[in-house]
Protein backbone atom coordinates (compact mmCIF):
# COMPACT_ATOMS: atom_id res chain seq x y z
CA UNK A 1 116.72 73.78 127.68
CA UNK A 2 115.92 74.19 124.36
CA UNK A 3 112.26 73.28 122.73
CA UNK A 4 113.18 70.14 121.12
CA UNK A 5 114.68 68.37 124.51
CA UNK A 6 111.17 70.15 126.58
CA UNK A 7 109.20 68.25 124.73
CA UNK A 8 109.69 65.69 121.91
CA UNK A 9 105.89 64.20 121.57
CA UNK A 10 105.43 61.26 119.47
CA UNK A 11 103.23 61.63 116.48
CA UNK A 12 100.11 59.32 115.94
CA UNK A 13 97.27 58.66 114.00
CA UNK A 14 94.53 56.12 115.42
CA UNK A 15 91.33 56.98 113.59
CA UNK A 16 89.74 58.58 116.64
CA UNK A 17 90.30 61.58 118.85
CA UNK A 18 92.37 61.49 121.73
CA UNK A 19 90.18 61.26 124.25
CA UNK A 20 91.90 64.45 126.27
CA UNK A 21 90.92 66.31 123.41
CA UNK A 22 86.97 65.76 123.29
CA UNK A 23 86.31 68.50 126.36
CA UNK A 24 88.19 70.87 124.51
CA UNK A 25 86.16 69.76 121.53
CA UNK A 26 83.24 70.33 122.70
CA UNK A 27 84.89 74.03 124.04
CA UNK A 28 85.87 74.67 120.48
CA UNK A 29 82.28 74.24 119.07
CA UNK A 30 80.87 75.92 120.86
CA UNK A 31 83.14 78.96 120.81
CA UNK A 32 84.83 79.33 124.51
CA UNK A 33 87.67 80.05 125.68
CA UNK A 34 90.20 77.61 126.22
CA UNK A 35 92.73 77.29 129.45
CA UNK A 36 96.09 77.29 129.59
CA UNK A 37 95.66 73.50 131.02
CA UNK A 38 94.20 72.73 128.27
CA UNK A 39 96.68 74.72 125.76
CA UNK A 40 99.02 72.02 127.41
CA UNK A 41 97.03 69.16 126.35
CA UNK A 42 97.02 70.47 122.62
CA UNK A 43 101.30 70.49 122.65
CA UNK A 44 101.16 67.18 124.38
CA UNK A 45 98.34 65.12 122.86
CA UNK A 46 100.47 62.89 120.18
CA UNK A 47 96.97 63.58 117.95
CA UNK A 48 98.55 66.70 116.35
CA UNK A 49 96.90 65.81 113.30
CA UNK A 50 93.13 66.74 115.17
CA UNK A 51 94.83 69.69 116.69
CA UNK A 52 95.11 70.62 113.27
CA UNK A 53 91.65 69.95 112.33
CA UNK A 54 90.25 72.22 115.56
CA UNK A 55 91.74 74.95 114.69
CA UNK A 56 90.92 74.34 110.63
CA UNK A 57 87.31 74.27 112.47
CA UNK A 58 88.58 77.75 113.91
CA UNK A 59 89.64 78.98 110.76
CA UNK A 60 86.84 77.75 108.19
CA UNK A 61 84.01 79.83 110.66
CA UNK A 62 85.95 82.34 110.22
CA UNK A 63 87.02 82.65 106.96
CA UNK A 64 84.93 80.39 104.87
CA UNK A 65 86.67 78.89 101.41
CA UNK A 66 89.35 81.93 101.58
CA UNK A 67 92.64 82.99 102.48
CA UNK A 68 94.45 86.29 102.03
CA UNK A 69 97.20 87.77 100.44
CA UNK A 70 98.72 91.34 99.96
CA UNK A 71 100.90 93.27 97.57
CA UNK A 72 103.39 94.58 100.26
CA UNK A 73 107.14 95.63 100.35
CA UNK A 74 109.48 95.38 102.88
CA UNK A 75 111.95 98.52 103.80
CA UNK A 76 114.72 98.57 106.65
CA UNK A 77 115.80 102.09 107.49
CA UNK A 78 118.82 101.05 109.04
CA UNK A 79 120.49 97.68 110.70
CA UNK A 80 122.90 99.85 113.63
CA UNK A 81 121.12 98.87 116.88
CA UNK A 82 122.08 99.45 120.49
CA UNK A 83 121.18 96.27 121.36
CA UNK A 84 122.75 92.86 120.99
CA UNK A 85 120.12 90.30 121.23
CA UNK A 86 121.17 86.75 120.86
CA UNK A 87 118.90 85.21 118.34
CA UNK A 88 119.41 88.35 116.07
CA UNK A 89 121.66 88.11 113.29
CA UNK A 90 120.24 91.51 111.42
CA UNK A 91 121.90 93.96 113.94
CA UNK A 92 125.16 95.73 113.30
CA UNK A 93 127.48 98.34 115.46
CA UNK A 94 128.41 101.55 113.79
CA UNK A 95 130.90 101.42 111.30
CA UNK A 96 131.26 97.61 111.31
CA UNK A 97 130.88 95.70 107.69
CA UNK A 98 127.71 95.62 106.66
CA UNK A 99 126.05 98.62 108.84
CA UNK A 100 123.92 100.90 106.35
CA UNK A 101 121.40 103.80 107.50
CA UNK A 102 118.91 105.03 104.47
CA UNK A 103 118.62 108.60 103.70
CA UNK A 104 115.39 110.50 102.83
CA UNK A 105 116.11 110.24 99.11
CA UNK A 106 116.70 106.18 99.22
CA UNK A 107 113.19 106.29 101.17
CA UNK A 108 111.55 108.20 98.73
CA UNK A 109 112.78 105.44 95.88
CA UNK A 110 111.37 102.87 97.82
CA UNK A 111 108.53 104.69 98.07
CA UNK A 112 107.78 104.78 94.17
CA UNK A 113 108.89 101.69 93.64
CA UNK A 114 106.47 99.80 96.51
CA UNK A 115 103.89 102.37 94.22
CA UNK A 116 104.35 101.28 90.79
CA UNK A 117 104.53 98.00 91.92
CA UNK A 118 101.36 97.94 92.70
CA UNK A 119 101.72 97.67 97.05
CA UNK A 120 99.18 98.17 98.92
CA UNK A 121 101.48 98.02 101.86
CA UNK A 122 104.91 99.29 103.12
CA UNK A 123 106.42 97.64 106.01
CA UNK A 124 108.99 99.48 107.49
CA UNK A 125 111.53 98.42 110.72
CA UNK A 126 114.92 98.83 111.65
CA UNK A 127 117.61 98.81 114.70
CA UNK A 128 117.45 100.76 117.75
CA UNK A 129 119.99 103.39 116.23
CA UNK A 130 121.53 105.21 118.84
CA UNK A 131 122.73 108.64 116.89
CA UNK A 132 119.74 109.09 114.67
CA UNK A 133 117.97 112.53 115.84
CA UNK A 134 113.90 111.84 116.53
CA UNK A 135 113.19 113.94 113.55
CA UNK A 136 114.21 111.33 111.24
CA UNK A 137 111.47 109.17 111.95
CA UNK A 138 108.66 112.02 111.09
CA UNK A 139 110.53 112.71 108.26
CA UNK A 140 111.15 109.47 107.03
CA UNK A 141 106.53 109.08 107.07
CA UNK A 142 106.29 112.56 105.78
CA UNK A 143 108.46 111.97 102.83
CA UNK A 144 107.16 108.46 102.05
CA UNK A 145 103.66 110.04 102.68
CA UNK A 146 104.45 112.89 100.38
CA UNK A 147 105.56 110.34 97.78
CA UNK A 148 101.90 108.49 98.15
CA UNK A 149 99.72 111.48 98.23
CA UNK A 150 101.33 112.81 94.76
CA UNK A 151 100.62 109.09 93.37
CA UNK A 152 97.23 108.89 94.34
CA UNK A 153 97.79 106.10 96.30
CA UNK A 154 95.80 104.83 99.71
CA UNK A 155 99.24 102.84 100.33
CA UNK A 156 99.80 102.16 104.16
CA UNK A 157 102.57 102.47 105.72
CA UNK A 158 102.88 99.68 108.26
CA UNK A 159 106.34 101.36 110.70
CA UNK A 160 108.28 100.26 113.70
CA UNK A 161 107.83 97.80 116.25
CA UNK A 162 106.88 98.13 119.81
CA UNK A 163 111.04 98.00 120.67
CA UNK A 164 111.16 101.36 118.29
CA UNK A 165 108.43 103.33 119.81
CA UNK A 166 109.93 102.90 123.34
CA UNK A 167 113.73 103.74 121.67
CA UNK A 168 111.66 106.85 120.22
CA UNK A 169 110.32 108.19 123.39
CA UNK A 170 113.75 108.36 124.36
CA UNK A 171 115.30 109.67 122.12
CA UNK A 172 112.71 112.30 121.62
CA UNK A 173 113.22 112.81 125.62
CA UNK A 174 109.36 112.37 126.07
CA UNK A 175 109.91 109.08 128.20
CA UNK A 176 109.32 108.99 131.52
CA UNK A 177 109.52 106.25 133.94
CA UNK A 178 106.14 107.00 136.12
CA UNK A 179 103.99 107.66 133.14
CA UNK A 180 105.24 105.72 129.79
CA UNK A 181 102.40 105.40 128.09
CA UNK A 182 102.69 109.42 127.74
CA UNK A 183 105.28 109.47 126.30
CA UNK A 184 104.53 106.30 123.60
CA UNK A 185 100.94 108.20 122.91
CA UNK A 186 102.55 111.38 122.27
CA UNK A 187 105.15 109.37 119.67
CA UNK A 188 102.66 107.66 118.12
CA UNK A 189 100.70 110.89 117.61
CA UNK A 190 103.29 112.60 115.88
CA UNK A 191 103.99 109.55 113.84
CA UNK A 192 100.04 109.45 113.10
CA UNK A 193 100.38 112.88 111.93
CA UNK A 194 102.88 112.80 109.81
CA UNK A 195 101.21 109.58 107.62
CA UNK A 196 101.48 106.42 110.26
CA UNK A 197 98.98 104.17 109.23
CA UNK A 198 99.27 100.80 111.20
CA UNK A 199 101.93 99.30 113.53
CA UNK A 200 103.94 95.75 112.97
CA UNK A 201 104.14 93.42 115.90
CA UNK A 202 107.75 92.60 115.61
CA UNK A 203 109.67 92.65 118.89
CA UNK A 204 107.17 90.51 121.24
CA UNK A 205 109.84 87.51 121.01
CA UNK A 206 108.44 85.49 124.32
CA UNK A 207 107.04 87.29 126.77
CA UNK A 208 108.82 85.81 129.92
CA UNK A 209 111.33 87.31 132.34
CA UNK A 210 113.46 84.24 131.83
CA UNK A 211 114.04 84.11 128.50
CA UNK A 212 114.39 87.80 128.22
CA UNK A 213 117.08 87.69 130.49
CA UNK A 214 118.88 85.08 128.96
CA UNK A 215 117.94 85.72 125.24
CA UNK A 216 117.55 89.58 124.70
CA UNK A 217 118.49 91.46 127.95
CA UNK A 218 117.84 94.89 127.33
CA UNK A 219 114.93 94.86 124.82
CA UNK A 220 111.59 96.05 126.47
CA UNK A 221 109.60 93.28 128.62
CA UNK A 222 105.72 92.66 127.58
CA UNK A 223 104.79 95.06 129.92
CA UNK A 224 105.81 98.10 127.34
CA UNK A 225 105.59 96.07 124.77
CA UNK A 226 101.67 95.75 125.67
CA UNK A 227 101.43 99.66 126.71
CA UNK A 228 102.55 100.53 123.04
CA UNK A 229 99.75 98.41 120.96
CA UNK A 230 97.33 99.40 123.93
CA UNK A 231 98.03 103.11 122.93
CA UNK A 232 98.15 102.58 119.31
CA UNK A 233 94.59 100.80 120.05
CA UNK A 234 93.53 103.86 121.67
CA UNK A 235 94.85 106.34 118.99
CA UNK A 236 92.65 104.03 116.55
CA UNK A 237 95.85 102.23 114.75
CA UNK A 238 95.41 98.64 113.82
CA UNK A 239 98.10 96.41 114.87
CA UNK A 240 99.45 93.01 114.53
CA UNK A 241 101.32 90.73 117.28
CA UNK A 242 104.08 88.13 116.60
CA UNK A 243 105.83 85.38 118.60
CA UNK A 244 109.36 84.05 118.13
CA UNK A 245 109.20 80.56 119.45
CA UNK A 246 111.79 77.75 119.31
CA UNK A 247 114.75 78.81 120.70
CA UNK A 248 115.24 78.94 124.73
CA UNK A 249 111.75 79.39 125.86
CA UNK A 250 109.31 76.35 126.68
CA UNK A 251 105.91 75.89 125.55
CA UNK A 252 103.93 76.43 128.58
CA UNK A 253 105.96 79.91 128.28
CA UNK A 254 104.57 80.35 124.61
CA UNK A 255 100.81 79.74 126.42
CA UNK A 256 101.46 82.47 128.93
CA UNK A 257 102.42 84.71 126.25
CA UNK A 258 99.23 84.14 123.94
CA UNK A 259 97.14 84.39 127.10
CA UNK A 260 98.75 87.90 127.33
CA UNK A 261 97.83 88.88 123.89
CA UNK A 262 94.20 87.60 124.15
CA UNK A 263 93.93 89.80 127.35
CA UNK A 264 94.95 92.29 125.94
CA UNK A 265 92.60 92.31 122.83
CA UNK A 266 89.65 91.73 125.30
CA UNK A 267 90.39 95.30 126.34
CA UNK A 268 90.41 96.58 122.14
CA UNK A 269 87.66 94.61 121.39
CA UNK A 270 85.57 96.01 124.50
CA UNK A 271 86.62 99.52 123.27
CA UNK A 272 84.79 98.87 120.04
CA UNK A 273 81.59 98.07 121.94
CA UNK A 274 82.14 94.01 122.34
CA UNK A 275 81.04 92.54 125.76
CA UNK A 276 82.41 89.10 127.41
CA UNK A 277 79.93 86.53 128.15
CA UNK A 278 78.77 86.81 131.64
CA UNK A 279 78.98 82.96 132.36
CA UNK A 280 83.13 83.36 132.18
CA UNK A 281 83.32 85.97 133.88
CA UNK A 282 85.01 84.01 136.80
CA UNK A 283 88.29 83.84 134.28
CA UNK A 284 90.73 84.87 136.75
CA UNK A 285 92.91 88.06 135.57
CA UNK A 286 96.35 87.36 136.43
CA UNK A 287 98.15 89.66 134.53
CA UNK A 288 98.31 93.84 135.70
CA UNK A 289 98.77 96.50 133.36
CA UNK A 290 97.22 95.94 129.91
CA UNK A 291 94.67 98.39 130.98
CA UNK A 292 92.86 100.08 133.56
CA UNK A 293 89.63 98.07 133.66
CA UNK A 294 89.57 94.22 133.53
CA UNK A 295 86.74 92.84 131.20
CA UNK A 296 85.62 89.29 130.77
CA UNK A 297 86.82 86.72 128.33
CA UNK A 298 85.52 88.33 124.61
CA UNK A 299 85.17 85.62 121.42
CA UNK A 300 85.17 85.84 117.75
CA UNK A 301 84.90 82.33 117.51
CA UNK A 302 81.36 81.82 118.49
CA UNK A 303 78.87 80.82 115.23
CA UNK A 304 77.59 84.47 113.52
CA UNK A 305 80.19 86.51 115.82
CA UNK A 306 81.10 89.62 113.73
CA UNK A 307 84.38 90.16 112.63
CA UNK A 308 85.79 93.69 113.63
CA UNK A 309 86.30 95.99 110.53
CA UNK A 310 88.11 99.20 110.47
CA UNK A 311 84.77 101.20 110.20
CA UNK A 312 83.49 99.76 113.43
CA UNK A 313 85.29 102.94 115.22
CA UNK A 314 87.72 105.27 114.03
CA UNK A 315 89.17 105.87 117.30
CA UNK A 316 89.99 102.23 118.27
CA UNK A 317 91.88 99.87 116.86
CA UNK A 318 92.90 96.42 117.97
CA UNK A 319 95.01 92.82 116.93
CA UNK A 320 94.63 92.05 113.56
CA UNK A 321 96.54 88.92 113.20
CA UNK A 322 98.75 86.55 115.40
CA UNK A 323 102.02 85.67 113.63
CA UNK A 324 104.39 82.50 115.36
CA UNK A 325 107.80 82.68 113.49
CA UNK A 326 109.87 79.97 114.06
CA UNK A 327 113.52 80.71 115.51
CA UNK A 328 116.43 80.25 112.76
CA UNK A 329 119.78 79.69 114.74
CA UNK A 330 122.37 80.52 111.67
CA UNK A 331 124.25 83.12 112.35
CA UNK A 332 123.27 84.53 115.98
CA UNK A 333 124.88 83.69 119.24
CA UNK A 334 122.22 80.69 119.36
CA UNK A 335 123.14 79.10 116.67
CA UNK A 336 124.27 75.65 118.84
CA UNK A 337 120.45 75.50 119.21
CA UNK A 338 118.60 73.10 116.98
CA UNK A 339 115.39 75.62 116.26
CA UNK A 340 111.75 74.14 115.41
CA UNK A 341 111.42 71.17 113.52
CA UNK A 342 108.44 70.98 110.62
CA UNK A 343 105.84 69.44 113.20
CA UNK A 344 106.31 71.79 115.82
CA UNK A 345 106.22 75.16 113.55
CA UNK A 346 102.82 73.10 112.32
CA UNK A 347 101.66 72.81 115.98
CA UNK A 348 102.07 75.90 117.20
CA UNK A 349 100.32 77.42 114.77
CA UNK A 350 97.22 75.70 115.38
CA UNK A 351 97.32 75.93 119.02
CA UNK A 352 97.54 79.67 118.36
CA UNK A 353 94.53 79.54 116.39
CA UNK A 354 92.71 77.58 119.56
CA UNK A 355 93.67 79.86 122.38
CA UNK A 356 94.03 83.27 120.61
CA UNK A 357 90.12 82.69 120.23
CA UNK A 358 89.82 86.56 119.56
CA UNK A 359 92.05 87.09 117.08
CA UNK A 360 89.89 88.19 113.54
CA UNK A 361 93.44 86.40 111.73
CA UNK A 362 96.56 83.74 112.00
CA UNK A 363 99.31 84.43 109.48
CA UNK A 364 101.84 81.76 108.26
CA UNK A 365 104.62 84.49 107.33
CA UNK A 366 105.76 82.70 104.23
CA UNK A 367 109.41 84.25 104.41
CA UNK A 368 109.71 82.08 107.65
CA UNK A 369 107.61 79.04 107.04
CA UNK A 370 108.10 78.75 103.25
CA UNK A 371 105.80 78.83 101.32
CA UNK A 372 105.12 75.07 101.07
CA UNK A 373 104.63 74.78 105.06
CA UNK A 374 102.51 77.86 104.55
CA UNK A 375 100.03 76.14 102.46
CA UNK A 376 99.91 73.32 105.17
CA UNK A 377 99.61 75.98 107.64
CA UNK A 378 96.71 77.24 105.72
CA UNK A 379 94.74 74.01 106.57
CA UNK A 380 95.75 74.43 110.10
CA UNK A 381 94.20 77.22 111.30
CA UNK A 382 96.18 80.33 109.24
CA UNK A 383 93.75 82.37 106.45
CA UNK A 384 96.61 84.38 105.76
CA UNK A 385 100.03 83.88 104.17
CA UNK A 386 101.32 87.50 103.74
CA UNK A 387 102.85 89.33 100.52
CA UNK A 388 105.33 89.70 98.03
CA UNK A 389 107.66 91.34 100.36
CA UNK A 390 110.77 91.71 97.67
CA UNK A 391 113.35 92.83 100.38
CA UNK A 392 113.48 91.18 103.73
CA UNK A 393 116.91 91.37 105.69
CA UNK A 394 116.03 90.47 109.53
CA UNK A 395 116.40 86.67 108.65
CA UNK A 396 117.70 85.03 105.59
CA UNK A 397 115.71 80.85 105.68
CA UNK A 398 118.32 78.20 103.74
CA UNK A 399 120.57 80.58 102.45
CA UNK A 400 118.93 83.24 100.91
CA UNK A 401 119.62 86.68 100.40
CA UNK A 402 117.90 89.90 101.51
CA UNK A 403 116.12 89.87 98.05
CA UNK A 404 113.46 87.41 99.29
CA UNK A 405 110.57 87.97 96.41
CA UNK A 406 107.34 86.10 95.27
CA UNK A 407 104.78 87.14 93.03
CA UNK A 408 101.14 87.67 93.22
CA UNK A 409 100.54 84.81 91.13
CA UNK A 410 102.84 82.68 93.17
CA UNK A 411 100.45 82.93 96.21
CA UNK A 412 97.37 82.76 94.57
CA UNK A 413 98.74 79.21 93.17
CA UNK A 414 99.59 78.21 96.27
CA UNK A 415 96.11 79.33 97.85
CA UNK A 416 94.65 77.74 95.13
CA UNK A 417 96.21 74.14 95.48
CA UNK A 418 95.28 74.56 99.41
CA UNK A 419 91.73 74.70 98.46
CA UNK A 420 91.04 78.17 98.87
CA UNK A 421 90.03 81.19 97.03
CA UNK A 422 92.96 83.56 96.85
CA UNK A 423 91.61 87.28 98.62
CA UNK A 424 93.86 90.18 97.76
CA UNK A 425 93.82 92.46 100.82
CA UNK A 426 95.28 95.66 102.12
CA UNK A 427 96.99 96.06 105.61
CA UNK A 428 93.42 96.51 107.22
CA UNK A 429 91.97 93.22 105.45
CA UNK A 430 89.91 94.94 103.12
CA UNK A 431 89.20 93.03 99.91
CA UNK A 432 91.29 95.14 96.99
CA UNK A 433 90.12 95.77 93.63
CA UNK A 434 92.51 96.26 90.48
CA UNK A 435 92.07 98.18 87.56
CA UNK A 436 95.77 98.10 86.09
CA UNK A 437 98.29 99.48 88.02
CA UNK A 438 95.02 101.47 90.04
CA UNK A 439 93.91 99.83 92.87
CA UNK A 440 90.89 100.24 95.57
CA UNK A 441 89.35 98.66 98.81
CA UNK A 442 86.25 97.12 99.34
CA UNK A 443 84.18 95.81 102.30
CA UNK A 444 82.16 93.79 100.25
């Protein structure tokens, strides 16, 4: 069943809230944690246009008269993957048309070109390929690291998904079965080492047995996908989480996966010293293995809650941002589906806003939404519309190429007519400062 025939709710506008939505009104004000019952009532109620406004509530106590940007470039190492996912259109076998693996010296172009650019950010995924040797990978973040270091440059470099961590472990042979997170910590070490500076979130998809079966057999479940950012928490690397709604799954299966995520950053957030109010503490904990200790429900959203910050604690990091991308069917095996429709992609967004409640950030990924829903987006609970990306090949929106490129001054106009002031930030959300080509972070 695909989303559209789950759920096609009416749209309406009748001056006053829906009366289902005034409990979880009141819930929003004051800054607790919503249900999963009630993460039904915001897809239902046909008052999408006060969903919107919640989690614009959300977003303004949050991030007051702002919204952020970044200088980033995109890099694919290679497009041969072992896998064969349905909704993926990006993946090739060896030696079929198309199928391209980057050498050291491409990377180190890249490299100087993301620098004298002006990037603050490189973001850096590819297939599961199943001949590369694990010292690629090292390589590959000591050369680009090499490349920085020489510039001057506090670049970060933003590399593989949850998916390629696990593929890593394996191929590295430091993978086992009884103990995974082993091997993923002592990856992610080495990567660390050799110039790692952040992880993406790619490769979350829908975190349901169903649609995993059915839609990407194969790829990790959420259970490794959660050990992986858990360890990269732990190893103090910042991380972001995505969800790729729109195609098979249903929305009460989008809910269960944000109620994952949210669990899970209860256990990052506690590591940097936050504590759960004691009167939720009956929130039941139905999901085993995001960490060892359960802690109760923990809140940004609450009036004067501090952000986390990267100098909170070295040694933990945590969910920056939550980032729904809407499903595109051209090209993939699901192409006979319809995909989101404008309303929906709107939706979802905001109701990610509502229940990821500890989330410091909601992106509208422009490449995905467009830029035009993104400045919608912005006034529905996103404060973030990502970068200048120049090269992005995993999906190509209405016929574009893999050069998919804006300009700085593109999204500051488009921040600008949303009624914000455009922020320039780096991968950790630290304000940057420009002198030229030079460029520096701030926490001011």
């Amino acid at each position: 069943m695909t989303t559209l025939e789950a759920s096609p709710t009416p749209i309406r506008r009748t001056g006053r809230l829906d009366p289902a939505l005034e409990a979880i009104r009141e819930k929003v004000l004051a800054g607790r944690r919503l249900t999963l019952a009630e993460g039904e009532v915001l897809y239902t109620t046909p008052d999408i246009w006060s969903v919107c406004e919640l989690a614009n509530l959300v977003r303004d106590r949050l991030h007051p008269g702002v919204a952020y940007y970044n200088i980033n470039r995109h890099m694919n190492y290679s497009n041969v993957c072992a896998l064969s996912c349905k909704f993926c259109e990006f993946y090739r076998k060896k030696d079929e048309s198309g199928a391209y693996t980057r050498d050291l010296d491409y990377i180190r172009e890249e490299a100087h070109k993301a620098i004298e650019s002006g990037a603050t950010e490189m973001h850096i995924v590819g297939g599961l390929h199943p001949y590369l040797p694990w010292d690629y990978y090292p390589d590959m973040v000591r050369a680009i690291r090499e490349v920085v270091d020489k510039a001057g440059s506090n670049l970060n470099i933003k590399a593989f998904t949850a998916v390629e961590i696990v593929h890593l472990a394996k191929i590295a042979k430091q993978f086992k079965r009884d103990d995974r997170k082993a091997g993923i910590r002592w990856v992610l070490q080495e990567l660390k080492d050799a110039g790692l500076g952040s992880i993406p979130g790619g490769g979350a998809e829908v975190f349901d047995d169903r649609v995993h079966d059915e839609a990407f057999k194969g790829k990790i479940r959420h259970d490794a996908w959660l050990d992986v950012h858990t360890v990269a928490h732990q190893l103090g690397l910042n991380s972001n989480c995505t969800m790729l709604y729109g195609h098979i799954e249903q929305r009460k299966e989008r809910l269960v996966h944000m109620d994952m995520l949210r669990r899970a950053q209860d256990q990052a957030l506690a590591r940097l010293g936050y504590t759960g109010d004691s009167d939720w503490s009956a929130y039941s904990n139905a999901y085993e293995g995001i960490d060892d200790n359960t802690v109760d429900a923990i809140t940004l959203t609450r009036e004067g809650t501090q952000l986390p910050h990267p100098g909170m604690n070295e040694n933990a990091g945590y969910f920056q941002t939550i980032i729904p991308l809407p499903f595109f069917p051209d090209g993939s095996e699901l192409e006979h589906l319809y995909g989101p429709s404008g309303l929906e992609n709107l939706r979802t967004l905001a109701v990610a806003r509502l229940m990821l409640d500890n989330f410091p950030h909601a992106k509208s990924f422009w490449i995905m939404q467009t830029l035009a829903m993104s400045q919608l987006m912005l006034k529905a609970g996103a404060d973030d519309i990502d970068g200048t990306v120049v090269w992005y090949d995993i999906t190509k929106v209405g016929g574009q190429t893999t050069h998919q490129e804006t300009t700085a001054w593109d999204l500051q106009r488009a921040i600008r007519e949303a009624g914000y002031e455009p922020v320039e930030r780096d991968t950790l959300y630290r304000r940057v400062v420009r002198e030229g080509k030079r460029w520096n972070v701030t926490t001011g």
